[in-house]
C-alpha atoms as a PDB file:
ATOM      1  CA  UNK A   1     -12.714   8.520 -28.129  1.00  0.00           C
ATOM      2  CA  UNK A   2     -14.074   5.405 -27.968  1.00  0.00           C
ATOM      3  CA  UNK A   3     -14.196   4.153 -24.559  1.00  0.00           C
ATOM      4  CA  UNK A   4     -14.101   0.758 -25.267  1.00  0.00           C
ATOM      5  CA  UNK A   5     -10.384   1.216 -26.113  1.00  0.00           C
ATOM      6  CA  UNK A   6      -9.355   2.568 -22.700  1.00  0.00           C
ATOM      7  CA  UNK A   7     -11.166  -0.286 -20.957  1.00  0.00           C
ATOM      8  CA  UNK A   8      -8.882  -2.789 -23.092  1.00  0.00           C
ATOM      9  CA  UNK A   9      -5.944  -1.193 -22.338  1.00  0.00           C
ATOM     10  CA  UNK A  10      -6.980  -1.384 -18.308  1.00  0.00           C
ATOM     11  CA  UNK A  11      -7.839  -5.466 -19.440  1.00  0.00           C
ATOM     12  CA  UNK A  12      -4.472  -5.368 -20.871  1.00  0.00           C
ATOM     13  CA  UNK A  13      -5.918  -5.990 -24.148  1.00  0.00           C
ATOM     14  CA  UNK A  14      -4.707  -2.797 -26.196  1.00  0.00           C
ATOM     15  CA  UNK A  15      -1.023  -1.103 -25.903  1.00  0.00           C
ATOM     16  CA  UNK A  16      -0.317   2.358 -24.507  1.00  0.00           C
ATOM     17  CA  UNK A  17       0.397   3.114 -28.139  1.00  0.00           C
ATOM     18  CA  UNK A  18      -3.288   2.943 -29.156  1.00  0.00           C
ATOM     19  CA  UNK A  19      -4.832   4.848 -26.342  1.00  0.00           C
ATOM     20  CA  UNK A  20      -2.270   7.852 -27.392  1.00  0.00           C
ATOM     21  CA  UNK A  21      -3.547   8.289 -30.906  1.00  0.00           C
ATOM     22  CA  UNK A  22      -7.127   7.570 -29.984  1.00  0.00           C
ATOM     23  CA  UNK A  23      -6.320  10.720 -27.358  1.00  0.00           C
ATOM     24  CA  UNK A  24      -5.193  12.591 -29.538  1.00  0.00           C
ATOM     25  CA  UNK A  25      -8.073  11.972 -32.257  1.00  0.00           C
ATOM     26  CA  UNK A  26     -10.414  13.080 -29.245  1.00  0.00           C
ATOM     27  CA  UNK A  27      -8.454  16.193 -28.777  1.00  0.00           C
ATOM     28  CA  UNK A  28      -8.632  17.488 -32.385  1.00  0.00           C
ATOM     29  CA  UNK A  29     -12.238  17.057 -31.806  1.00  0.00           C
ATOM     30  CA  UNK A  30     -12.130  18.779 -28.759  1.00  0.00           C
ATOM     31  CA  UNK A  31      -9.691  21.483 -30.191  1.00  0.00           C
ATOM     32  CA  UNK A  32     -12.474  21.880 -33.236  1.00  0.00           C
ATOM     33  CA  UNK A  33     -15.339  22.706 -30.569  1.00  0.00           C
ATOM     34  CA  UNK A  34     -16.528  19.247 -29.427  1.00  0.00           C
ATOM     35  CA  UNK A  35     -16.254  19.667 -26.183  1.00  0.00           C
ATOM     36  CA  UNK A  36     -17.456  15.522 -25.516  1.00  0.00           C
ATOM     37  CA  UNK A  37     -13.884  13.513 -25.937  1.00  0.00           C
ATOM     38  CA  UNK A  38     -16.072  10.551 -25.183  1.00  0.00           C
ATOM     39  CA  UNK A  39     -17.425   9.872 -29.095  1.00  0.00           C
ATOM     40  CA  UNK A  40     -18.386   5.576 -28.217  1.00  0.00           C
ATOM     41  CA  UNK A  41     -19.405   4.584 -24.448  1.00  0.00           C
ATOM     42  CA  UNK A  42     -19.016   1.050 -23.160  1.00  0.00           C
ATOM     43  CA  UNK A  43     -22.093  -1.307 -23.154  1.00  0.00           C
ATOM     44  CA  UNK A  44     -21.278  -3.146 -20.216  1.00  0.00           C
ATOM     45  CA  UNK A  45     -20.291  -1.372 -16.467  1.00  0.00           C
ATOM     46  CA  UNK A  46     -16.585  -1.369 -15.986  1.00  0.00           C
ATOM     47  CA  UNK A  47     -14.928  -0.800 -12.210  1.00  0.00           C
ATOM     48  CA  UNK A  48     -12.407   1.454 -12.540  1.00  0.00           C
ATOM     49  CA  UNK A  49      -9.709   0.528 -10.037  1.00  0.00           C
ATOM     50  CA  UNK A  50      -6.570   2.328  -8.959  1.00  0.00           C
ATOM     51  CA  UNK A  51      -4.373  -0.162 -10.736  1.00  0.00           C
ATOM     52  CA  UNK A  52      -5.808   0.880 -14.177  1.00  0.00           C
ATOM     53  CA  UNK A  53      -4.727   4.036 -13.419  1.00  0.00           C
ATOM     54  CA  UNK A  54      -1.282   3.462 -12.497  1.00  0.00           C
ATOM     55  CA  UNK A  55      -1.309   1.787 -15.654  1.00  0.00           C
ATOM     56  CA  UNK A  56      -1.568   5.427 -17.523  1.00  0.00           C
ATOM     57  CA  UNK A  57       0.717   7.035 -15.102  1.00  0.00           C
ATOM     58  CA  UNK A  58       3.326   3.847 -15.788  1.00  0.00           C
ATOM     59  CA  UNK A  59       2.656   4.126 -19.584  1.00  0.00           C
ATOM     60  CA  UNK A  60       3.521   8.278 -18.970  1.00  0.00           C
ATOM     61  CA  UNK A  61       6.583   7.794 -17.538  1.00  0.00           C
ATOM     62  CA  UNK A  62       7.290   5.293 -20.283  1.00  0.00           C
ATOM     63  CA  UNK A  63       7.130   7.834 -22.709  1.00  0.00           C
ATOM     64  CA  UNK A  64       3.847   6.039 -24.390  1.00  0.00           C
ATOM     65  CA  UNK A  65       1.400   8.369 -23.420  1.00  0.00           C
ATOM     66  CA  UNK A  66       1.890  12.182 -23.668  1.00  0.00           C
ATOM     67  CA  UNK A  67       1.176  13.753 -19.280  1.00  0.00           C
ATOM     68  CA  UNK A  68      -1.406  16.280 -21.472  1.00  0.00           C
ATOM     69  CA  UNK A  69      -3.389  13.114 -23.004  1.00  0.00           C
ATOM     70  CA  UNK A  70      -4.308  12.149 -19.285  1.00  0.00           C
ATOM     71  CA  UNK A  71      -7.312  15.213 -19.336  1.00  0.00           C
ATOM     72  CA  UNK A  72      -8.679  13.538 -22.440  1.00  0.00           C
ATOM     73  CA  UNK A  73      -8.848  10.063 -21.064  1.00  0.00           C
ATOM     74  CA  UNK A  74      -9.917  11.604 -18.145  1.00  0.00           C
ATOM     75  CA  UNK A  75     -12.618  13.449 -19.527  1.00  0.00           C
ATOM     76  CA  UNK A  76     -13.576  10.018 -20.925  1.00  0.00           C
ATOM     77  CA  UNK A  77     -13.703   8.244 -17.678  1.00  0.00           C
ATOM     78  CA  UNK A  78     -15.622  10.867 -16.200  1.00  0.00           C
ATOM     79  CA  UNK A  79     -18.282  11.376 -18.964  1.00  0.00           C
ATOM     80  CA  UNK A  80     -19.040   7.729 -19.755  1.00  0.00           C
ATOM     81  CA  UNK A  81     -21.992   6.335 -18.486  1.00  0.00           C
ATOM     82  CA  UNK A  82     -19.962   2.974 -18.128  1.00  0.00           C
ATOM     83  CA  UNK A  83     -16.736   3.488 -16.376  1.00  0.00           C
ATOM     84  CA  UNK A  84     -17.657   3.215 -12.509  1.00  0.00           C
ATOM     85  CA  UNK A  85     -16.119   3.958  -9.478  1.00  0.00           C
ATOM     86  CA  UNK A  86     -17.641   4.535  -5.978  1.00  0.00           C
ATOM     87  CA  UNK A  87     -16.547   7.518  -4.305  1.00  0.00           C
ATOM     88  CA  UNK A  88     -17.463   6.388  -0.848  1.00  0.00           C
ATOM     89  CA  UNK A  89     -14.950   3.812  -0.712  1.00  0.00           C
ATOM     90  CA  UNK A  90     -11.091   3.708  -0.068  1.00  0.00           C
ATOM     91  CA  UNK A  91     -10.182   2.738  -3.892  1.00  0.00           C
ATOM     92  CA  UNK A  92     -12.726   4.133  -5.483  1.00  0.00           C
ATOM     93  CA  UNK A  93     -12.131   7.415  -3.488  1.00  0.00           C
ATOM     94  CA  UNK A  94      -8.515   7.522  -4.925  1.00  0.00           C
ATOM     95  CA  UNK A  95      -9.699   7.381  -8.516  1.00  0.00           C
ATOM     96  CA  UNK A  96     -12.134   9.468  -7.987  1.00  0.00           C
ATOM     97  CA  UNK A  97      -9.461  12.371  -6.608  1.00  0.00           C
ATOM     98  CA  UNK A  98      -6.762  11.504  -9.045  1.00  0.00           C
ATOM     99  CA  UNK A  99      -9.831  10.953 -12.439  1.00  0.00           C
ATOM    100  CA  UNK A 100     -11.217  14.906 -11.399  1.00  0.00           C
ATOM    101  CA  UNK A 101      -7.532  16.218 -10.486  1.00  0.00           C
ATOM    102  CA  UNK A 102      -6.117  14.841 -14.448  1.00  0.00           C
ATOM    103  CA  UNK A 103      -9.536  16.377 -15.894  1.00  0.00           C
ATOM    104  CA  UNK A 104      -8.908  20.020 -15.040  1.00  0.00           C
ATOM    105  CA  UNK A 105      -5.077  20.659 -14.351  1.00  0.00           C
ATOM    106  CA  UNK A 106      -5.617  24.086 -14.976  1.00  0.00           C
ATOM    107  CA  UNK A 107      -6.708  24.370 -11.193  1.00  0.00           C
ATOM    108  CA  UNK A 108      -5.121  20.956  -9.812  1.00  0.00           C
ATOM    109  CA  UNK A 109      -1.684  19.434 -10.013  1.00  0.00           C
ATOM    110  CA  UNK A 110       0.269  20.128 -13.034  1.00  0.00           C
ATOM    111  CA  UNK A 111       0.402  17.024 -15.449  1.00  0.00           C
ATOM    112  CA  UNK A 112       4.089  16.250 -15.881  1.00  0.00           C
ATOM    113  CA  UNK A 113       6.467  13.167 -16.145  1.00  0.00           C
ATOM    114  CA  UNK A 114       7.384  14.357 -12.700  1.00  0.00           C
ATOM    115  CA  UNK A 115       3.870  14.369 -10.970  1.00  0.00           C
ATOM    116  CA  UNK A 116       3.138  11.048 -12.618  1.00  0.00           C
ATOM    117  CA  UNK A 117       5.141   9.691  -9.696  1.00  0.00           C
ATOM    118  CA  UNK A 118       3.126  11.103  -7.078  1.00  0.00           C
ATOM    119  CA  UNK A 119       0.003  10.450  -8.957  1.00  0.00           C
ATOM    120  CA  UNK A 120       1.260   6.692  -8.588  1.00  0.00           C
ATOM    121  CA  UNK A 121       1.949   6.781  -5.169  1.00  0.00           C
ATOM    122  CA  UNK A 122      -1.399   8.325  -3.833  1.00  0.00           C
ATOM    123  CA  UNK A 123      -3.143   5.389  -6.234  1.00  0.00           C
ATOM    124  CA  UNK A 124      -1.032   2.589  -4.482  1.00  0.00           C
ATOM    125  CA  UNK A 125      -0.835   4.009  -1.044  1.00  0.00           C
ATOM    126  CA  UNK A 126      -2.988   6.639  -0.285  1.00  0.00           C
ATOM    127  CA  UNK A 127       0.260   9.414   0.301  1.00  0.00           C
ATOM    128  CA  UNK A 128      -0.100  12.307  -1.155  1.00  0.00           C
ATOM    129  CA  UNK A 129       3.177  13.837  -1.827  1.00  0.00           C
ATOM    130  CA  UNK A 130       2.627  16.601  -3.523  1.00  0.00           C
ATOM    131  CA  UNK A 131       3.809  20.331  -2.872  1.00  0.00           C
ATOM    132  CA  UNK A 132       3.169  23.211  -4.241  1.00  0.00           C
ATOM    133  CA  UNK A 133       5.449  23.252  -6.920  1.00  0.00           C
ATOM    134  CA  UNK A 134       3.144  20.931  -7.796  1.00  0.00           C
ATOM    135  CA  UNK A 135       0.124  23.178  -8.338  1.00  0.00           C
ATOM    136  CA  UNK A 136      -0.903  24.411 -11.742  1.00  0.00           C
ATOM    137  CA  UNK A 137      -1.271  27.949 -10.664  1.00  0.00           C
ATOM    138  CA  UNK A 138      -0.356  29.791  -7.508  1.00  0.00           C
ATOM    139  CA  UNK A 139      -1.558  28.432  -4.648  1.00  0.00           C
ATOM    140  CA  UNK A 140      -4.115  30.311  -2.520  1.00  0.00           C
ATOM    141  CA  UNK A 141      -6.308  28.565   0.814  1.00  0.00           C
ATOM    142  CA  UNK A 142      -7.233  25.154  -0.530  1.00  0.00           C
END
C-alpha cells in the first residue's frame, strides 16, 4: 500500500473509498506471500494523532472501510518509517494501543462494526470499554 494514501485520507485529502481498495490491493499481496502491506513509505514524518484514527473507525461504521482492512492499514502505520507517534505520551499512547491491538486481532479485540465504537471511545477519551466478548479468543490472565 502506498502510505502516502493513508496520510491523505488523515489530511482529508483522499475518501474512505480509496484507502479500501488500496487495502485490499495490499492484502492480495499479503495473501500471495508478501508479508510487507507497506509497498511506498512517506518522504516526509507524519504525527499520527488519535483523530486520524477515529477517522477509520468513523469510515468503518460507515460501511466505507471493511473492520478486517484495519490490520492492513495497521500493518502500514506500524511498518512505515514515516508515520510517527510517541508512545510516552497521552495521545500518542492511545494510538499506539489501538495501531498494535488492529495489527494482530487474532490475540486482541475482535475487529467488528461493534468494537469500532469502543475503539472510538478509548481514542477520544481514554475509556476502555471493552469486555470480553470483546476478545478474539478466550480470555486467559492478561
Amino acid at each position: 500500500m502506498n502510505a502516502d494514501v493513508l496520510k491523505g485520507f488523515f489530511e482529508g485529502r483522499v475518501p474512505a473509498a480509496e484507502i479500501a481498495r488500496e487495502a485490499a490491493r495490499a492484502e492480495t499481496l499479503w495473501n500471495e506471500g508478501t508479508h510487507d502491506a507497506l509497498t511506498a513509505d512517506l518522504t516526509a514524518e507524519f504525527p499520527v494523532r488519535p483523530a486520524h484514527l477515529v477517522a477509520l473507525c468513523d469510515a468503518v461504521t460507515k460501511g466505507e472501510v471493511k473492520p478486517c482492512q484495519l490490520e492492513v492499514l495497521a500493518s502500514v502505520l506500524v511498518r512505515s518509517e514515516k508515520f510517527m507517534w510517541d508512545p510516552r505520551s497521552r495521545e500518542g499512547a492511545l494510538v499506539s494501543r489501538v495501531i498494535y491491538a488492529w495489527e494482530a486481532p487474532e490475540i486482541n479485540y475482535l475487529l467488528t462494526v461493534a468494537t469500532m465504537a469502543k475503539f472510538r471511545r478509548l481514542l477520544l477519551t481514554g475509556e476502555d470499554r471493552f469486555d470480553n466478548a470483546d476478545w478474539s479468543e478466550e480470555p486467559g490472565p492478561r
